[in-house]
Protein backbone atom coordinates (compact mmCIF):
# COMPACT_ATOMS: atom_id res chain seq x y z
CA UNK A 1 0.00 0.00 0.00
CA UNK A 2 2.90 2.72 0.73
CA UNK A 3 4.22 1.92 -2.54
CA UNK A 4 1.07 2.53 -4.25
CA UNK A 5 0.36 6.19 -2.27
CA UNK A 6 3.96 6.90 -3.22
CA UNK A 7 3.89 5.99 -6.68
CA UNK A 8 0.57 7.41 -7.47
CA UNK A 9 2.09 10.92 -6.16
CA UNK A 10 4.54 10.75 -9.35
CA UNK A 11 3.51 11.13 -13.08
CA UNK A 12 3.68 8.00 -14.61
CA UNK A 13 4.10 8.93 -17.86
CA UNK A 14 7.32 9.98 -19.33
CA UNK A 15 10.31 9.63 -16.70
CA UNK A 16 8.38 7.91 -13.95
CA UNK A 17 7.52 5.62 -16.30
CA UNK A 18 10.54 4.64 -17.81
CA UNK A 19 12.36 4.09 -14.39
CA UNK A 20 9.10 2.51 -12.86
CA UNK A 21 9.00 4.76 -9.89
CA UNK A 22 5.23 3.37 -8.78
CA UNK A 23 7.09 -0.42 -9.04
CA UNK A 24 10.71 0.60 -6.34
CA UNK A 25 7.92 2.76 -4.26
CA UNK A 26 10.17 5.77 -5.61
CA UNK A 27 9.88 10.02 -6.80
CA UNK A 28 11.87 12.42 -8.48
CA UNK A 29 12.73 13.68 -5.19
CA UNK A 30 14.63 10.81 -3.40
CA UNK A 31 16.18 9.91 -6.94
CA UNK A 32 17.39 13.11 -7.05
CA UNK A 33 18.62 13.69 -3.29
CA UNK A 34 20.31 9.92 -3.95
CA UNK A 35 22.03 11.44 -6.72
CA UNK A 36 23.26 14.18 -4.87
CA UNK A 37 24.51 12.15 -2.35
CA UNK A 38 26.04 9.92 -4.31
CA UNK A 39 27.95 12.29 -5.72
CA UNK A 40 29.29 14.19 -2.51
CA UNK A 41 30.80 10.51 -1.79
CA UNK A 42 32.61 10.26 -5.05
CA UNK A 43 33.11 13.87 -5.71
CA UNK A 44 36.74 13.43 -4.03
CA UNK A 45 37.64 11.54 -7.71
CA UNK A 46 37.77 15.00 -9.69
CA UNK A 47 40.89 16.02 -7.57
CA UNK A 48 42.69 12.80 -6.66
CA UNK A 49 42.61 11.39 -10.24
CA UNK A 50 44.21 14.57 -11.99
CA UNK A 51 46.43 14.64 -9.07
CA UNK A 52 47.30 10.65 -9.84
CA UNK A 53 47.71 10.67 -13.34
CA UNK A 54 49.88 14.04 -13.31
CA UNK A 55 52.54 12.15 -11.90
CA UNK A 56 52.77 10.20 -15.11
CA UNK A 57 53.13 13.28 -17.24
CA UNK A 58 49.60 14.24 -18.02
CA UNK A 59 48.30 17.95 -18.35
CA UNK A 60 46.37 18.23 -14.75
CA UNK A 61 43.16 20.18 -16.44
CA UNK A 62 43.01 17.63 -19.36
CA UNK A 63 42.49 15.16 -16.56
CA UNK A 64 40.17 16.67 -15.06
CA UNK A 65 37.97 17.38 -17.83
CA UNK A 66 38.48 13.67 -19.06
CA UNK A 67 37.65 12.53 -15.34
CA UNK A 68 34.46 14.50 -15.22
CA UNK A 69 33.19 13.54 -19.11
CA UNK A 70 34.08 10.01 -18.51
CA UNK A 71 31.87 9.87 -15.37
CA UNK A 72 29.27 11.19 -16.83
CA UNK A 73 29.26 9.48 -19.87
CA UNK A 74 29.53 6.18 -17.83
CA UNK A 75 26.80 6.87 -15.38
CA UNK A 76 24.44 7.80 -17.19
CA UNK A 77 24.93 4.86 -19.19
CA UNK A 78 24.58 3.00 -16.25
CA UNK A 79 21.06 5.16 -15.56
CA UNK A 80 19.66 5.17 -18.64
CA UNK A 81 20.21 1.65 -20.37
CA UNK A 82 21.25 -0.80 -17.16
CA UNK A 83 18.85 0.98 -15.04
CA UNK A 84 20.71 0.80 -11.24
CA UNK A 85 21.53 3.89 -9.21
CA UNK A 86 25.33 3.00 -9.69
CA UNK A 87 27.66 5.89 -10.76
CA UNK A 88 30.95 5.23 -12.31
CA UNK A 89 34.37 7.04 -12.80
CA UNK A 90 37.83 6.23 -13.14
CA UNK A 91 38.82 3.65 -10.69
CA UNK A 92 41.34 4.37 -7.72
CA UNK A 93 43.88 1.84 -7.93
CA UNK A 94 43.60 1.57 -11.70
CA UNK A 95 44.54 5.36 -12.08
CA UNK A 96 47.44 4.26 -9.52
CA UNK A 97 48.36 1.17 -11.27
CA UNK A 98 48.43 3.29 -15.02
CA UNK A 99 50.59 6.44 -13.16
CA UNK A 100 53.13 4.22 -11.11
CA UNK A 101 53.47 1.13 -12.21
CA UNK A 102 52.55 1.26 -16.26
CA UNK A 103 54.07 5.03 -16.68
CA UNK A 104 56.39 5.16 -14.29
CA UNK A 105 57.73 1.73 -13.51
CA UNK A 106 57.55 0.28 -17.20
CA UNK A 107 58.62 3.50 -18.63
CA UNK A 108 55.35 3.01 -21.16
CA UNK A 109 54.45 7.13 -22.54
CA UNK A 110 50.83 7.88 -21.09
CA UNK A 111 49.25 7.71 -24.66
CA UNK A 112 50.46 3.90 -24.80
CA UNK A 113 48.68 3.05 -21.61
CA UNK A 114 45.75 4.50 -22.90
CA UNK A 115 45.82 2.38 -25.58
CA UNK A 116 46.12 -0.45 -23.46
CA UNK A 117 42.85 1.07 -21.69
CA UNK A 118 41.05 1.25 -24.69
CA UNK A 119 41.54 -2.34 -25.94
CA UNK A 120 40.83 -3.57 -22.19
CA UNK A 121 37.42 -1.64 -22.56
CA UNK A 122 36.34 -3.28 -25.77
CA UNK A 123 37.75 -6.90 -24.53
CA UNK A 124 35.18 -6.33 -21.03
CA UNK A 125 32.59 -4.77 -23.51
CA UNK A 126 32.81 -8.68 -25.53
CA UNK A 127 32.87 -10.77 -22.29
CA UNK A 128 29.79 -8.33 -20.79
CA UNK A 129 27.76 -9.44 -24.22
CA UNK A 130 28.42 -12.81 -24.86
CA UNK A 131 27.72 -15.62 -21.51
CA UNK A 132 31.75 -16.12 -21.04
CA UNK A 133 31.31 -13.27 -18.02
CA UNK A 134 29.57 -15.70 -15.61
CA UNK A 135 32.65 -18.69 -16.28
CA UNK A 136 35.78 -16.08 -16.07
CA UNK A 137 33.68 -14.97 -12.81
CA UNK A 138 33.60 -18.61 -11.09
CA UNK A 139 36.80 -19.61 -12.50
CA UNK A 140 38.87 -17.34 -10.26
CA UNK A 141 39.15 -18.33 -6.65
CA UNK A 142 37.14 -15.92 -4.28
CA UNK A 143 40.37 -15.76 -2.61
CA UNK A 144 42.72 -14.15 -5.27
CA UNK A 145 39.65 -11.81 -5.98
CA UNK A 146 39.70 -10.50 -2.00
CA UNK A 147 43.59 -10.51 -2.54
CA UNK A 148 43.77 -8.03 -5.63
CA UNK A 149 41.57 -5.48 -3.47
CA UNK A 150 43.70 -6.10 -0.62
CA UNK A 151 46.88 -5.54 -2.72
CA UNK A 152 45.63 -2.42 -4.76
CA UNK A 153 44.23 -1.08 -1.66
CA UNK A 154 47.50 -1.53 0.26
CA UNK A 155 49.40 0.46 -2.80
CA UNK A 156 47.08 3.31 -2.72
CA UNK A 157 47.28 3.48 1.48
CA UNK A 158 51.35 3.67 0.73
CA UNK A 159 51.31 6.48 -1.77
CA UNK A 160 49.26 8.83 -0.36
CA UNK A 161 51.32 8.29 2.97
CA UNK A 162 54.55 9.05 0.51
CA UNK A 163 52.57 12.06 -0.97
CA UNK A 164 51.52 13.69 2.49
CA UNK A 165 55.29 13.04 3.41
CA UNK A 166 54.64 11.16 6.26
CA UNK A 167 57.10 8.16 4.77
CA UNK A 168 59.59 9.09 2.65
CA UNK A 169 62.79 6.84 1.52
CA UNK A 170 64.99 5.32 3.40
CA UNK A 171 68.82 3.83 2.36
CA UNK A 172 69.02 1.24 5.14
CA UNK A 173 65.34 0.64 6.01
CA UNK A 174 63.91 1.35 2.67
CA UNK A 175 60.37 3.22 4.03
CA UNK A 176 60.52 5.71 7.49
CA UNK A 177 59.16 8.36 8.96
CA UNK A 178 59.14 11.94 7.53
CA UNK A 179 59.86 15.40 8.68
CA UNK A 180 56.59 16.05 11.29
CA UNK A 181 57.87 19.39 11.73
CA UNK A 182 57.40 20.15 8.05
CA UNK A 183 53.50 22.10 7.94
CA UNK A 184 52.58 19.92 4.84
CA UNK A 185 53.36 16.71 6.95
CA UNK A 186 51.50 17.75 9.33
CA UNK A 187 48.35 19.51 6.83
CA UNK A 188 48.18 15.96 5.60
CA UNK A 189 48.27 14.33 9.09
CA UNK A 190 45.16 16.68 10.10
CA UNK A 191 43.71 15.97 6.71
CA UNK A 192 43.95 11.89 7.55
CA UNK A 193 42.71 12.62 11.22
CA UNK A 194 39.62 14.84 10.31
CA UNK A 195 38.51 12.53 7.65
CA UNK A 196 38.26 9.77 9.77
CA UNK A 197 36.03 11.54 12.60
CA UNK A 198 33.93 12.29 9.45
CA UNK A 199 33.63 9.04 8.85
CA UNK A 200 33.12 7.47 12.47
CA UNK A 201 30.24 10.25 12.50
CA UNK A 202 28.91 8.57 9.13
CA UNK A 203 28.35 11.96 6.83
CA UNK A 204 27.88 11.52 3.73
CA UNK A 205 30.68 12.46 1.36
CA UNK A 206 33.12 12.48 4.12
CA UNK A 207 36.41 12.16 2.36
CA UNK A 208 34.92 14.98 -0.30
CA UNK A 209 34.49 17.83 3.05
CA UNK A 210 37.60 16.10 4.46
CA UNK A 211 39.04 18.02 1.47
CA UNK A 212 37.95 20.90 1.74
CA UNK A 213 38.30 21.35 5.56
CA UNK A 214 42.12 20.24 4.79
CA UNK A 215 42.59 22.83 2.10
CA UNK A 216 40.73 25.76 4.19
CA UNK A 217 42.76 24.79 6.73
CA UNK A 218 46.52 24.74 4.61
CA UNK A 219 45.51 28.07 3.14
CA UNK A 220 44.65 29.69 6.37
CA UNK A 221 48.64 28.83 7.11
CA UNK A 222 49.79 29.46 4.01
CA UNK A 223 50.73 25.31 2.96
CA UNK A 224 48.06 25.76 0.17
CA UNK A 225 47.33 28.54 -2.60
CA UNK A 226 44.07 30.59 -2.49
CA UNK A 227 42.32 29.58 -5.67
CA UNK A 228 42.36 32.31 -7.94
CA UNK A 229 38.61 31.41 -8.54
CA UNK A 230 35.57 29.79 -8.29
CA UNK A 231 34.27 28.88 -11.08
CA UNK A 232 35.54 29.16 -15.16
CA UNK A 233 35.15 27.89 -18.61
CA UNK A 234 36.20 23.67 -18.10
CA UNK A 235 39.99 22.91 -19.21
CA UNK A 236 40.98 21.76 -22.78
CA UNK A 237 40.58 18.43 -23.55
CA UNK A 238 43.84 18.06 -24.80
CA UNK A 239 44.37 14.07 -24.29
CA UNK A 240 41.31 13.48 -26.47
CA UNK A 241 42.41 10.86 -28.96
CA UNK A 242 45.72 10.69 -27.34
CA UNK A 243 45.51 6.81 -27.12
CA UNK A 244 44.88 6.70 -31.41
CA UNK A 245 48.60 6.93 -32.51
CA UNK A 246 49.62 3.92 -30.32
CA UNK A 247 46.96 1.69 -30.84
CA UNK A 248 47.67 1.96 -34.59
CA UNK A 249 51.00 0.12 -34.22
CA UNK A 250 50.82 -3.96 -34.13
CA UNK A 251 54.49 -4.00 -32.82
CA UNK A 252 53.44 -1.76 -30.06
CA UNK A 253 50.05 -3.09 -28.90
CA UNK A 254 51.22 -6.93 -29.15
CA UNK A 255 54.49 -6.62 -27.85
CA UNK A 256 54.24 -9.40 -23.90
CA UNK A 257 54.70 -6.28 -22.05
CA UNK A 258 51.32 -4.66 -23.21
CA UNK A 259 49.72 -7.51 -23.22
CA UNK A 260 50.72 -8.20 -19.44
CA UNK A 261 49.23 -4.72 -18.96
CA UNK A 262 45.91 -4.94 -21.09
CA UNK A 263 44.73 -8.05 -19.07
CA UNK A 264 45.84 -6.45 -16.11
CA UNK A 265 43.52 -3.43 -16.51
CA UNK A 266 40.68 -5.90 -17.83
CA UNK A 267 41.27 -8.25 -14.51
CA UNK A 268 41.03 -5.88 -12.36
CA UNK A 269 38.09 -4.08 -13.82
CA UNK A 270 36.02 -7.38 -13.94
CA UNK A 271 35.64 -8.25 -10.77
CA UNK A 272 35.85 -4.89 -9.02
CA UNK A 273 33.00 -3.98 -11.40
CA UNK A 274 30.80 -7.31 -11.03
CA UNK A 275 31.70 -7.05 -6.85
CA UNK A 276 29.91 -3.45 -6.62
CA UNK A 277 26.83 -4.08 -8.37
CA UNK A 278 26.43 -7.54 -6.82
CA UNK A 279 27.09 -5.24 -3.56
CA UNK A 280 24.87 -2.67 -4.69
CA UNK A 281 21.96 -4.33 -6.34
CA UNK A 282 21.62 -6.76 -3.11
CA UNK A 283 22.12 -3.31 -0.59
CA UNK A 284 18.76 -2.23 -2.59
CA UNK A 285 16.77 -4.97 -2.96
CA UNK A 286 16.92 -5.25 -6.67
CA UNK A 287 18.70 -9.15 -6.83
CA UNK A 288 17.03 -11.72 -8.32
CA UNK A 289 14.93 -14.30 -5.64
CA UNK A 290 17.74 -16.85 -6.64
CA UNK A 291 20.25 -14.13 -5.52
CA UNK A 292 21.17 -12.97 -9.85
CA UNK A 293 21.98 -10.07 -10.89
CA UNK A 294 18.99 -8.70 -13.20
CA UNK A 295 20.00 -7.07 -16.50
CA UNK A 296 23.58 -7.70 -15.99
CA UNK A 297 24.93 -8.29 -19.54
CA UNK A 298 23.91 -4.02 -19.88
CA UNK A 299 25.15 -3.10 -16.32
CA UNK A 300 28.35 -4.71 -17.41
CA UNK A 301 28.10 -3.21 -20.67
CA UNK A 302 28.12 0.28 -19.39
CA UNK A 303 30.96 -0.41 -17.23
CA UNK A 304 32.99 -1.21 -20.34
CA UNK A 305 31.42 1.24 -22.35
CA UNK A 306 32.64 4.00 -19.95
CA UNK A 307 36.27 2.80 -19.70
CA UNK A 308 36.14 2.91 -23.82
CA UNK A 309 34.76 6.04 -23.57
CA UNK A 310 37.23 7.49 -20.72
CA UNK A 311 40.12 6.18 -22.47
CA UNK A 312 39.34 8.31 -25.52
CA UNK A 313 38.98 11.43 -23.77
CA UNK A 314 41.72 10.83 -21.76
CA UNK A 315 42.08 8.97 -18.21
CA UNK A 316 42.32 5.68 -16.86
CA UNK A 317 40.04 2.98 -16.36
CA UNK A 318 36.71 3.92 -15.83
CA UNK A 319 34.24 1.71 -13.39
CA UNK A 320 31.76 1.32 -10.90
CA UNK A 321 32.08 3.02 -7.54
CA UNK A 322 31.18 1.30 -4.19
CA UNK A 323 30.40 4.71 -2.86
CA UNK A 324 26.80 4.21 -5.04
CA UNK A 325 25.34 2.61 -1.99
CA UNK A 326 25.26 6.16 -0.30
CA UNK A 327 22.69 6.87 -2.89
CA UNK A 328 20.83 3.35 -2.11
CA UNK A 329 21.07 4.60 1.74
CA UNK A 330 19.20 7.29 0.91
CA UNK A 331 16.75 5.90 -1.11
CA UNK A 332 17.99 5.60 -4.79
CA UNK A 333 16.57 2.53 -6.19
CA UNK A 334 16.13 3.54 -10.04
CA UNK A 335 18.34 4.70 -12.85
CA UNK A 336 17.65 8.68 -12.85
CA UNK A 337 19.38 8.05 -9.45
CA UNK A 338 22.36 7.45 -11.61
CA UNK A 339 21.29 10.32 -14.47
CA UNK A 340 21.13 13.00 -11.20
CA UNK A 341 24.68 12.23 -10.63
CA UNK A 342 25.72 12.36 -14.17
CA UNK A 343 24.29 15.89 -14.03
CA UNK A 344 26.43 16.78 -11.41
CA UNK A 345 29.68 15.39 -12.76
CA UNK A 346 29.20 17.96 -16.09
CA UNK A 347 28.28 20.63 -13.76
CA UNK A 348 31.51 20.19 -11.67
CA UNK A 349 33.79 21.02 -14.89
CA UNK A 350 33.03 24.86 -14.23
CA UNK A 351 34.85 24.34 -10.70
CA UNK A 352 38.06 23.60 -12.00
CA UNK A 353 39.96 26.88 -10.15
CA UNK A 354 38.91 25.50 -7.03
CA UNK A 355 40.40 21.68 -8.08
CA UNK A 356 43.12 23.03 -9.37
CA UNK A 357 44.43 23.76 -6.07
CA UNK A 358 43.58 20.56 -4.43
CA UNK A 359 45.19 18.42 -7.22
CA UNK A 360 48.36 20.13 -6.74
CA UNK A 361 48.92 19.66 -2.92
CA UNK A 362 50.11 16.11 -1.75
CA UNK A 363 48.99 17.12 1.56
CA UNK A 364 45.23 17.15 0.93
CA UNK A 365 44.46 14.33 -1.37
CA UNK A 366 46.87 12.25 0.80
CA UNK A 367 43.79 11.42 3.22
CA UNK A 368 41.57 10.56 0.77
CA UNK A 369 44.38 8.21 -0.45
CA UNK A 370 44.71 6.82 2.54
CA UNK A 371 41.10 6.44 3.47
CA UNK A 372 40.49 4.81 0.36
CA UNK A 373 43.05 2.58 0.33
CA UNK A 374 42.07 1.24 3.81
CA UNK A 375 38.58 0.60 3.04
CA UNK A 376 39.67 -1.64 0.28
């Protein structure tokens, strides 16, 4: 009966319809405010990703703009066709894995390793529309699939420790403590402390307003610039295509080394991917009575769609974020929850003054680093 009183306040035709408010006892109103929210918990991306994949050479505002196009083009996607209030954006740990260990450690340029994105994409897009997904999925042992979280999560924990300057290098020990006299050690100590109280308290978007306290707080004494402004036309896409020239080349694209790194990105993506919308879906109600995932050939295919997608304007692997089930938590239980937060994502590339400044400080993304690397 509350279903039916709630659904019968929404117009059925059109929108309503088409996401079948009446049937998830839904309105535009909680879809919307689960958008929002869903958002606020993965808004933290737009910074730390630029921030990431800078390291490896790329233009920080080409980044951005790829991070924020890519999310949007992937969620709503995800909205639209697949239906589930799931957002998506370039993954952490993949954007660490392409920056340190493709770019850096391999020496591979940045336009190679989006190549390597790219093909990854369309080789998840195949296995997401053909019945191989459910096989590759029970062949791996749920062990090594706990494991490669564990691991990534364990890398991303370590850098943003080394970014914040609270570890630096070490001849004898190889790892130790840094300077905690220096004021960006200790910025990105506070930043670490404050997001976890936010956290404990359970607000939504915590490590996003972990952030921004920890930049406020670095420019009051002077660790971190004042943004020159607030909000501005969005930065060039200048890696657009980047990933073309590369991916032309047979010798380059089937050499072992890029092939250890293609099925590397596609691993990974797979079962992070097909762990948050089992997580998800079954957080919302929406699994199956036997416990399957409905419509999951298209929820994979958008998932694979956006790292195609995010690879040709420019960033790393693009997939589904965990942080969706703030939206769930709040009542999201249809696709325009999804659509709300692709909204958002195209609205945040007029903010780029304002990311600017966090991207280039260690000391504040080093807590969301951390935070996210320890929930993994």
């Amino acid at each position: 009966m509350a279903q039916e009183k709630l659904g019968s306040n929404t117009n059925e035709s059109g929108l309503a319809k088409y996401f079948e408010f009446s049937k998830f006892g839904t309105n535009f109103r909680r879809e919307i405010l689960a958008g929002l929210t869903t958002f606020l918990a993965m808004a933290y991306i737009l910074a730390v990703n630029p921030f990431i994949l800078g390291d490896a050479g790329m233009d920080l505002g080409a980044v951005f703009t790829a991070t924020a196009i890519a999310a949007a083009i992937g969620t709503l996607v995800m909205g639209i066709v697949a239906k589930y209030p799931i957002a998506l954006a370039p993954g952490m740990g993949l954007n660490a894995f392409f920056a340190y260990t493709v770019v850096l450690g391999m020496g591979i340029p940045w336009e190679q390793a989006l190549a390597g994105v790219f093909i990854s994409g369309v080789l998840f897009l195949i296995l997401a529309i053909s019945g191989i997904r459910e096989k590759v999925i029970n062949a791996i042992p749920q062990g090594m699939k706990y494991a490669v979280s564990a691991g990534i999560g364990l890398f991303i924990a370590f850098i943003g420790l080394k970014n914040g300057g609270i570890v630096v290098a070490d001849p004898a020990t190889f790892v130790a403590l840094g300077d905690f006299s220096n004021k960006a050690t200790l910025l990105a100590i506070f930043g670490i402390v404050i997001t976890a109280v936010l956290m404990t308290r359970k607000l939504t978007g915590a490590i996003f307003y972990g952030m921004v306290i920890t930049a406020v707080v670095g420019m009051i004494f002077g660790v971190v610039e004042v943004p020159s402004g607030i909000v501005a036309a969005p930065p060039s896409a200048s890696a657009f295509g980047a990933f073309f020239g590369p991916l032309t080349d047979p010798s380059v694209i089937f050499s072992g080394t890029m092939i250890v790194v293609i099925l590397t990105f596609l691993f990974v993506d797979f079962f992070d991917t097909a762990g948050t919308l089992v997580g998800v879906a079954s957080q919302a109600n929406l699994l199956l009575e036997d416990g399957t995932l409905p419509r999951a050939g298209k929820a994979l295919a958008a998932d694979s769609i956006a790292t195609i997608a995010g690879a040709v304007v420019g960033t790393s692997t693009t997939t589904s974020y965990i942080e969706s089930s703030t939206g769930v938590a709040s009542g999201g239980r249809t696709g325009f929850t999804a659509v709300t937060t692709a909204v958002l994502f195209l609205l945040s590339l007029f903010f780029y003054p304002i990311v600017e400044v966090i991207a280039l400080q260690g000391a504040v993304t080093a807590a969301a680093l951390v935070m996210v690397g320890v929930l993994m």
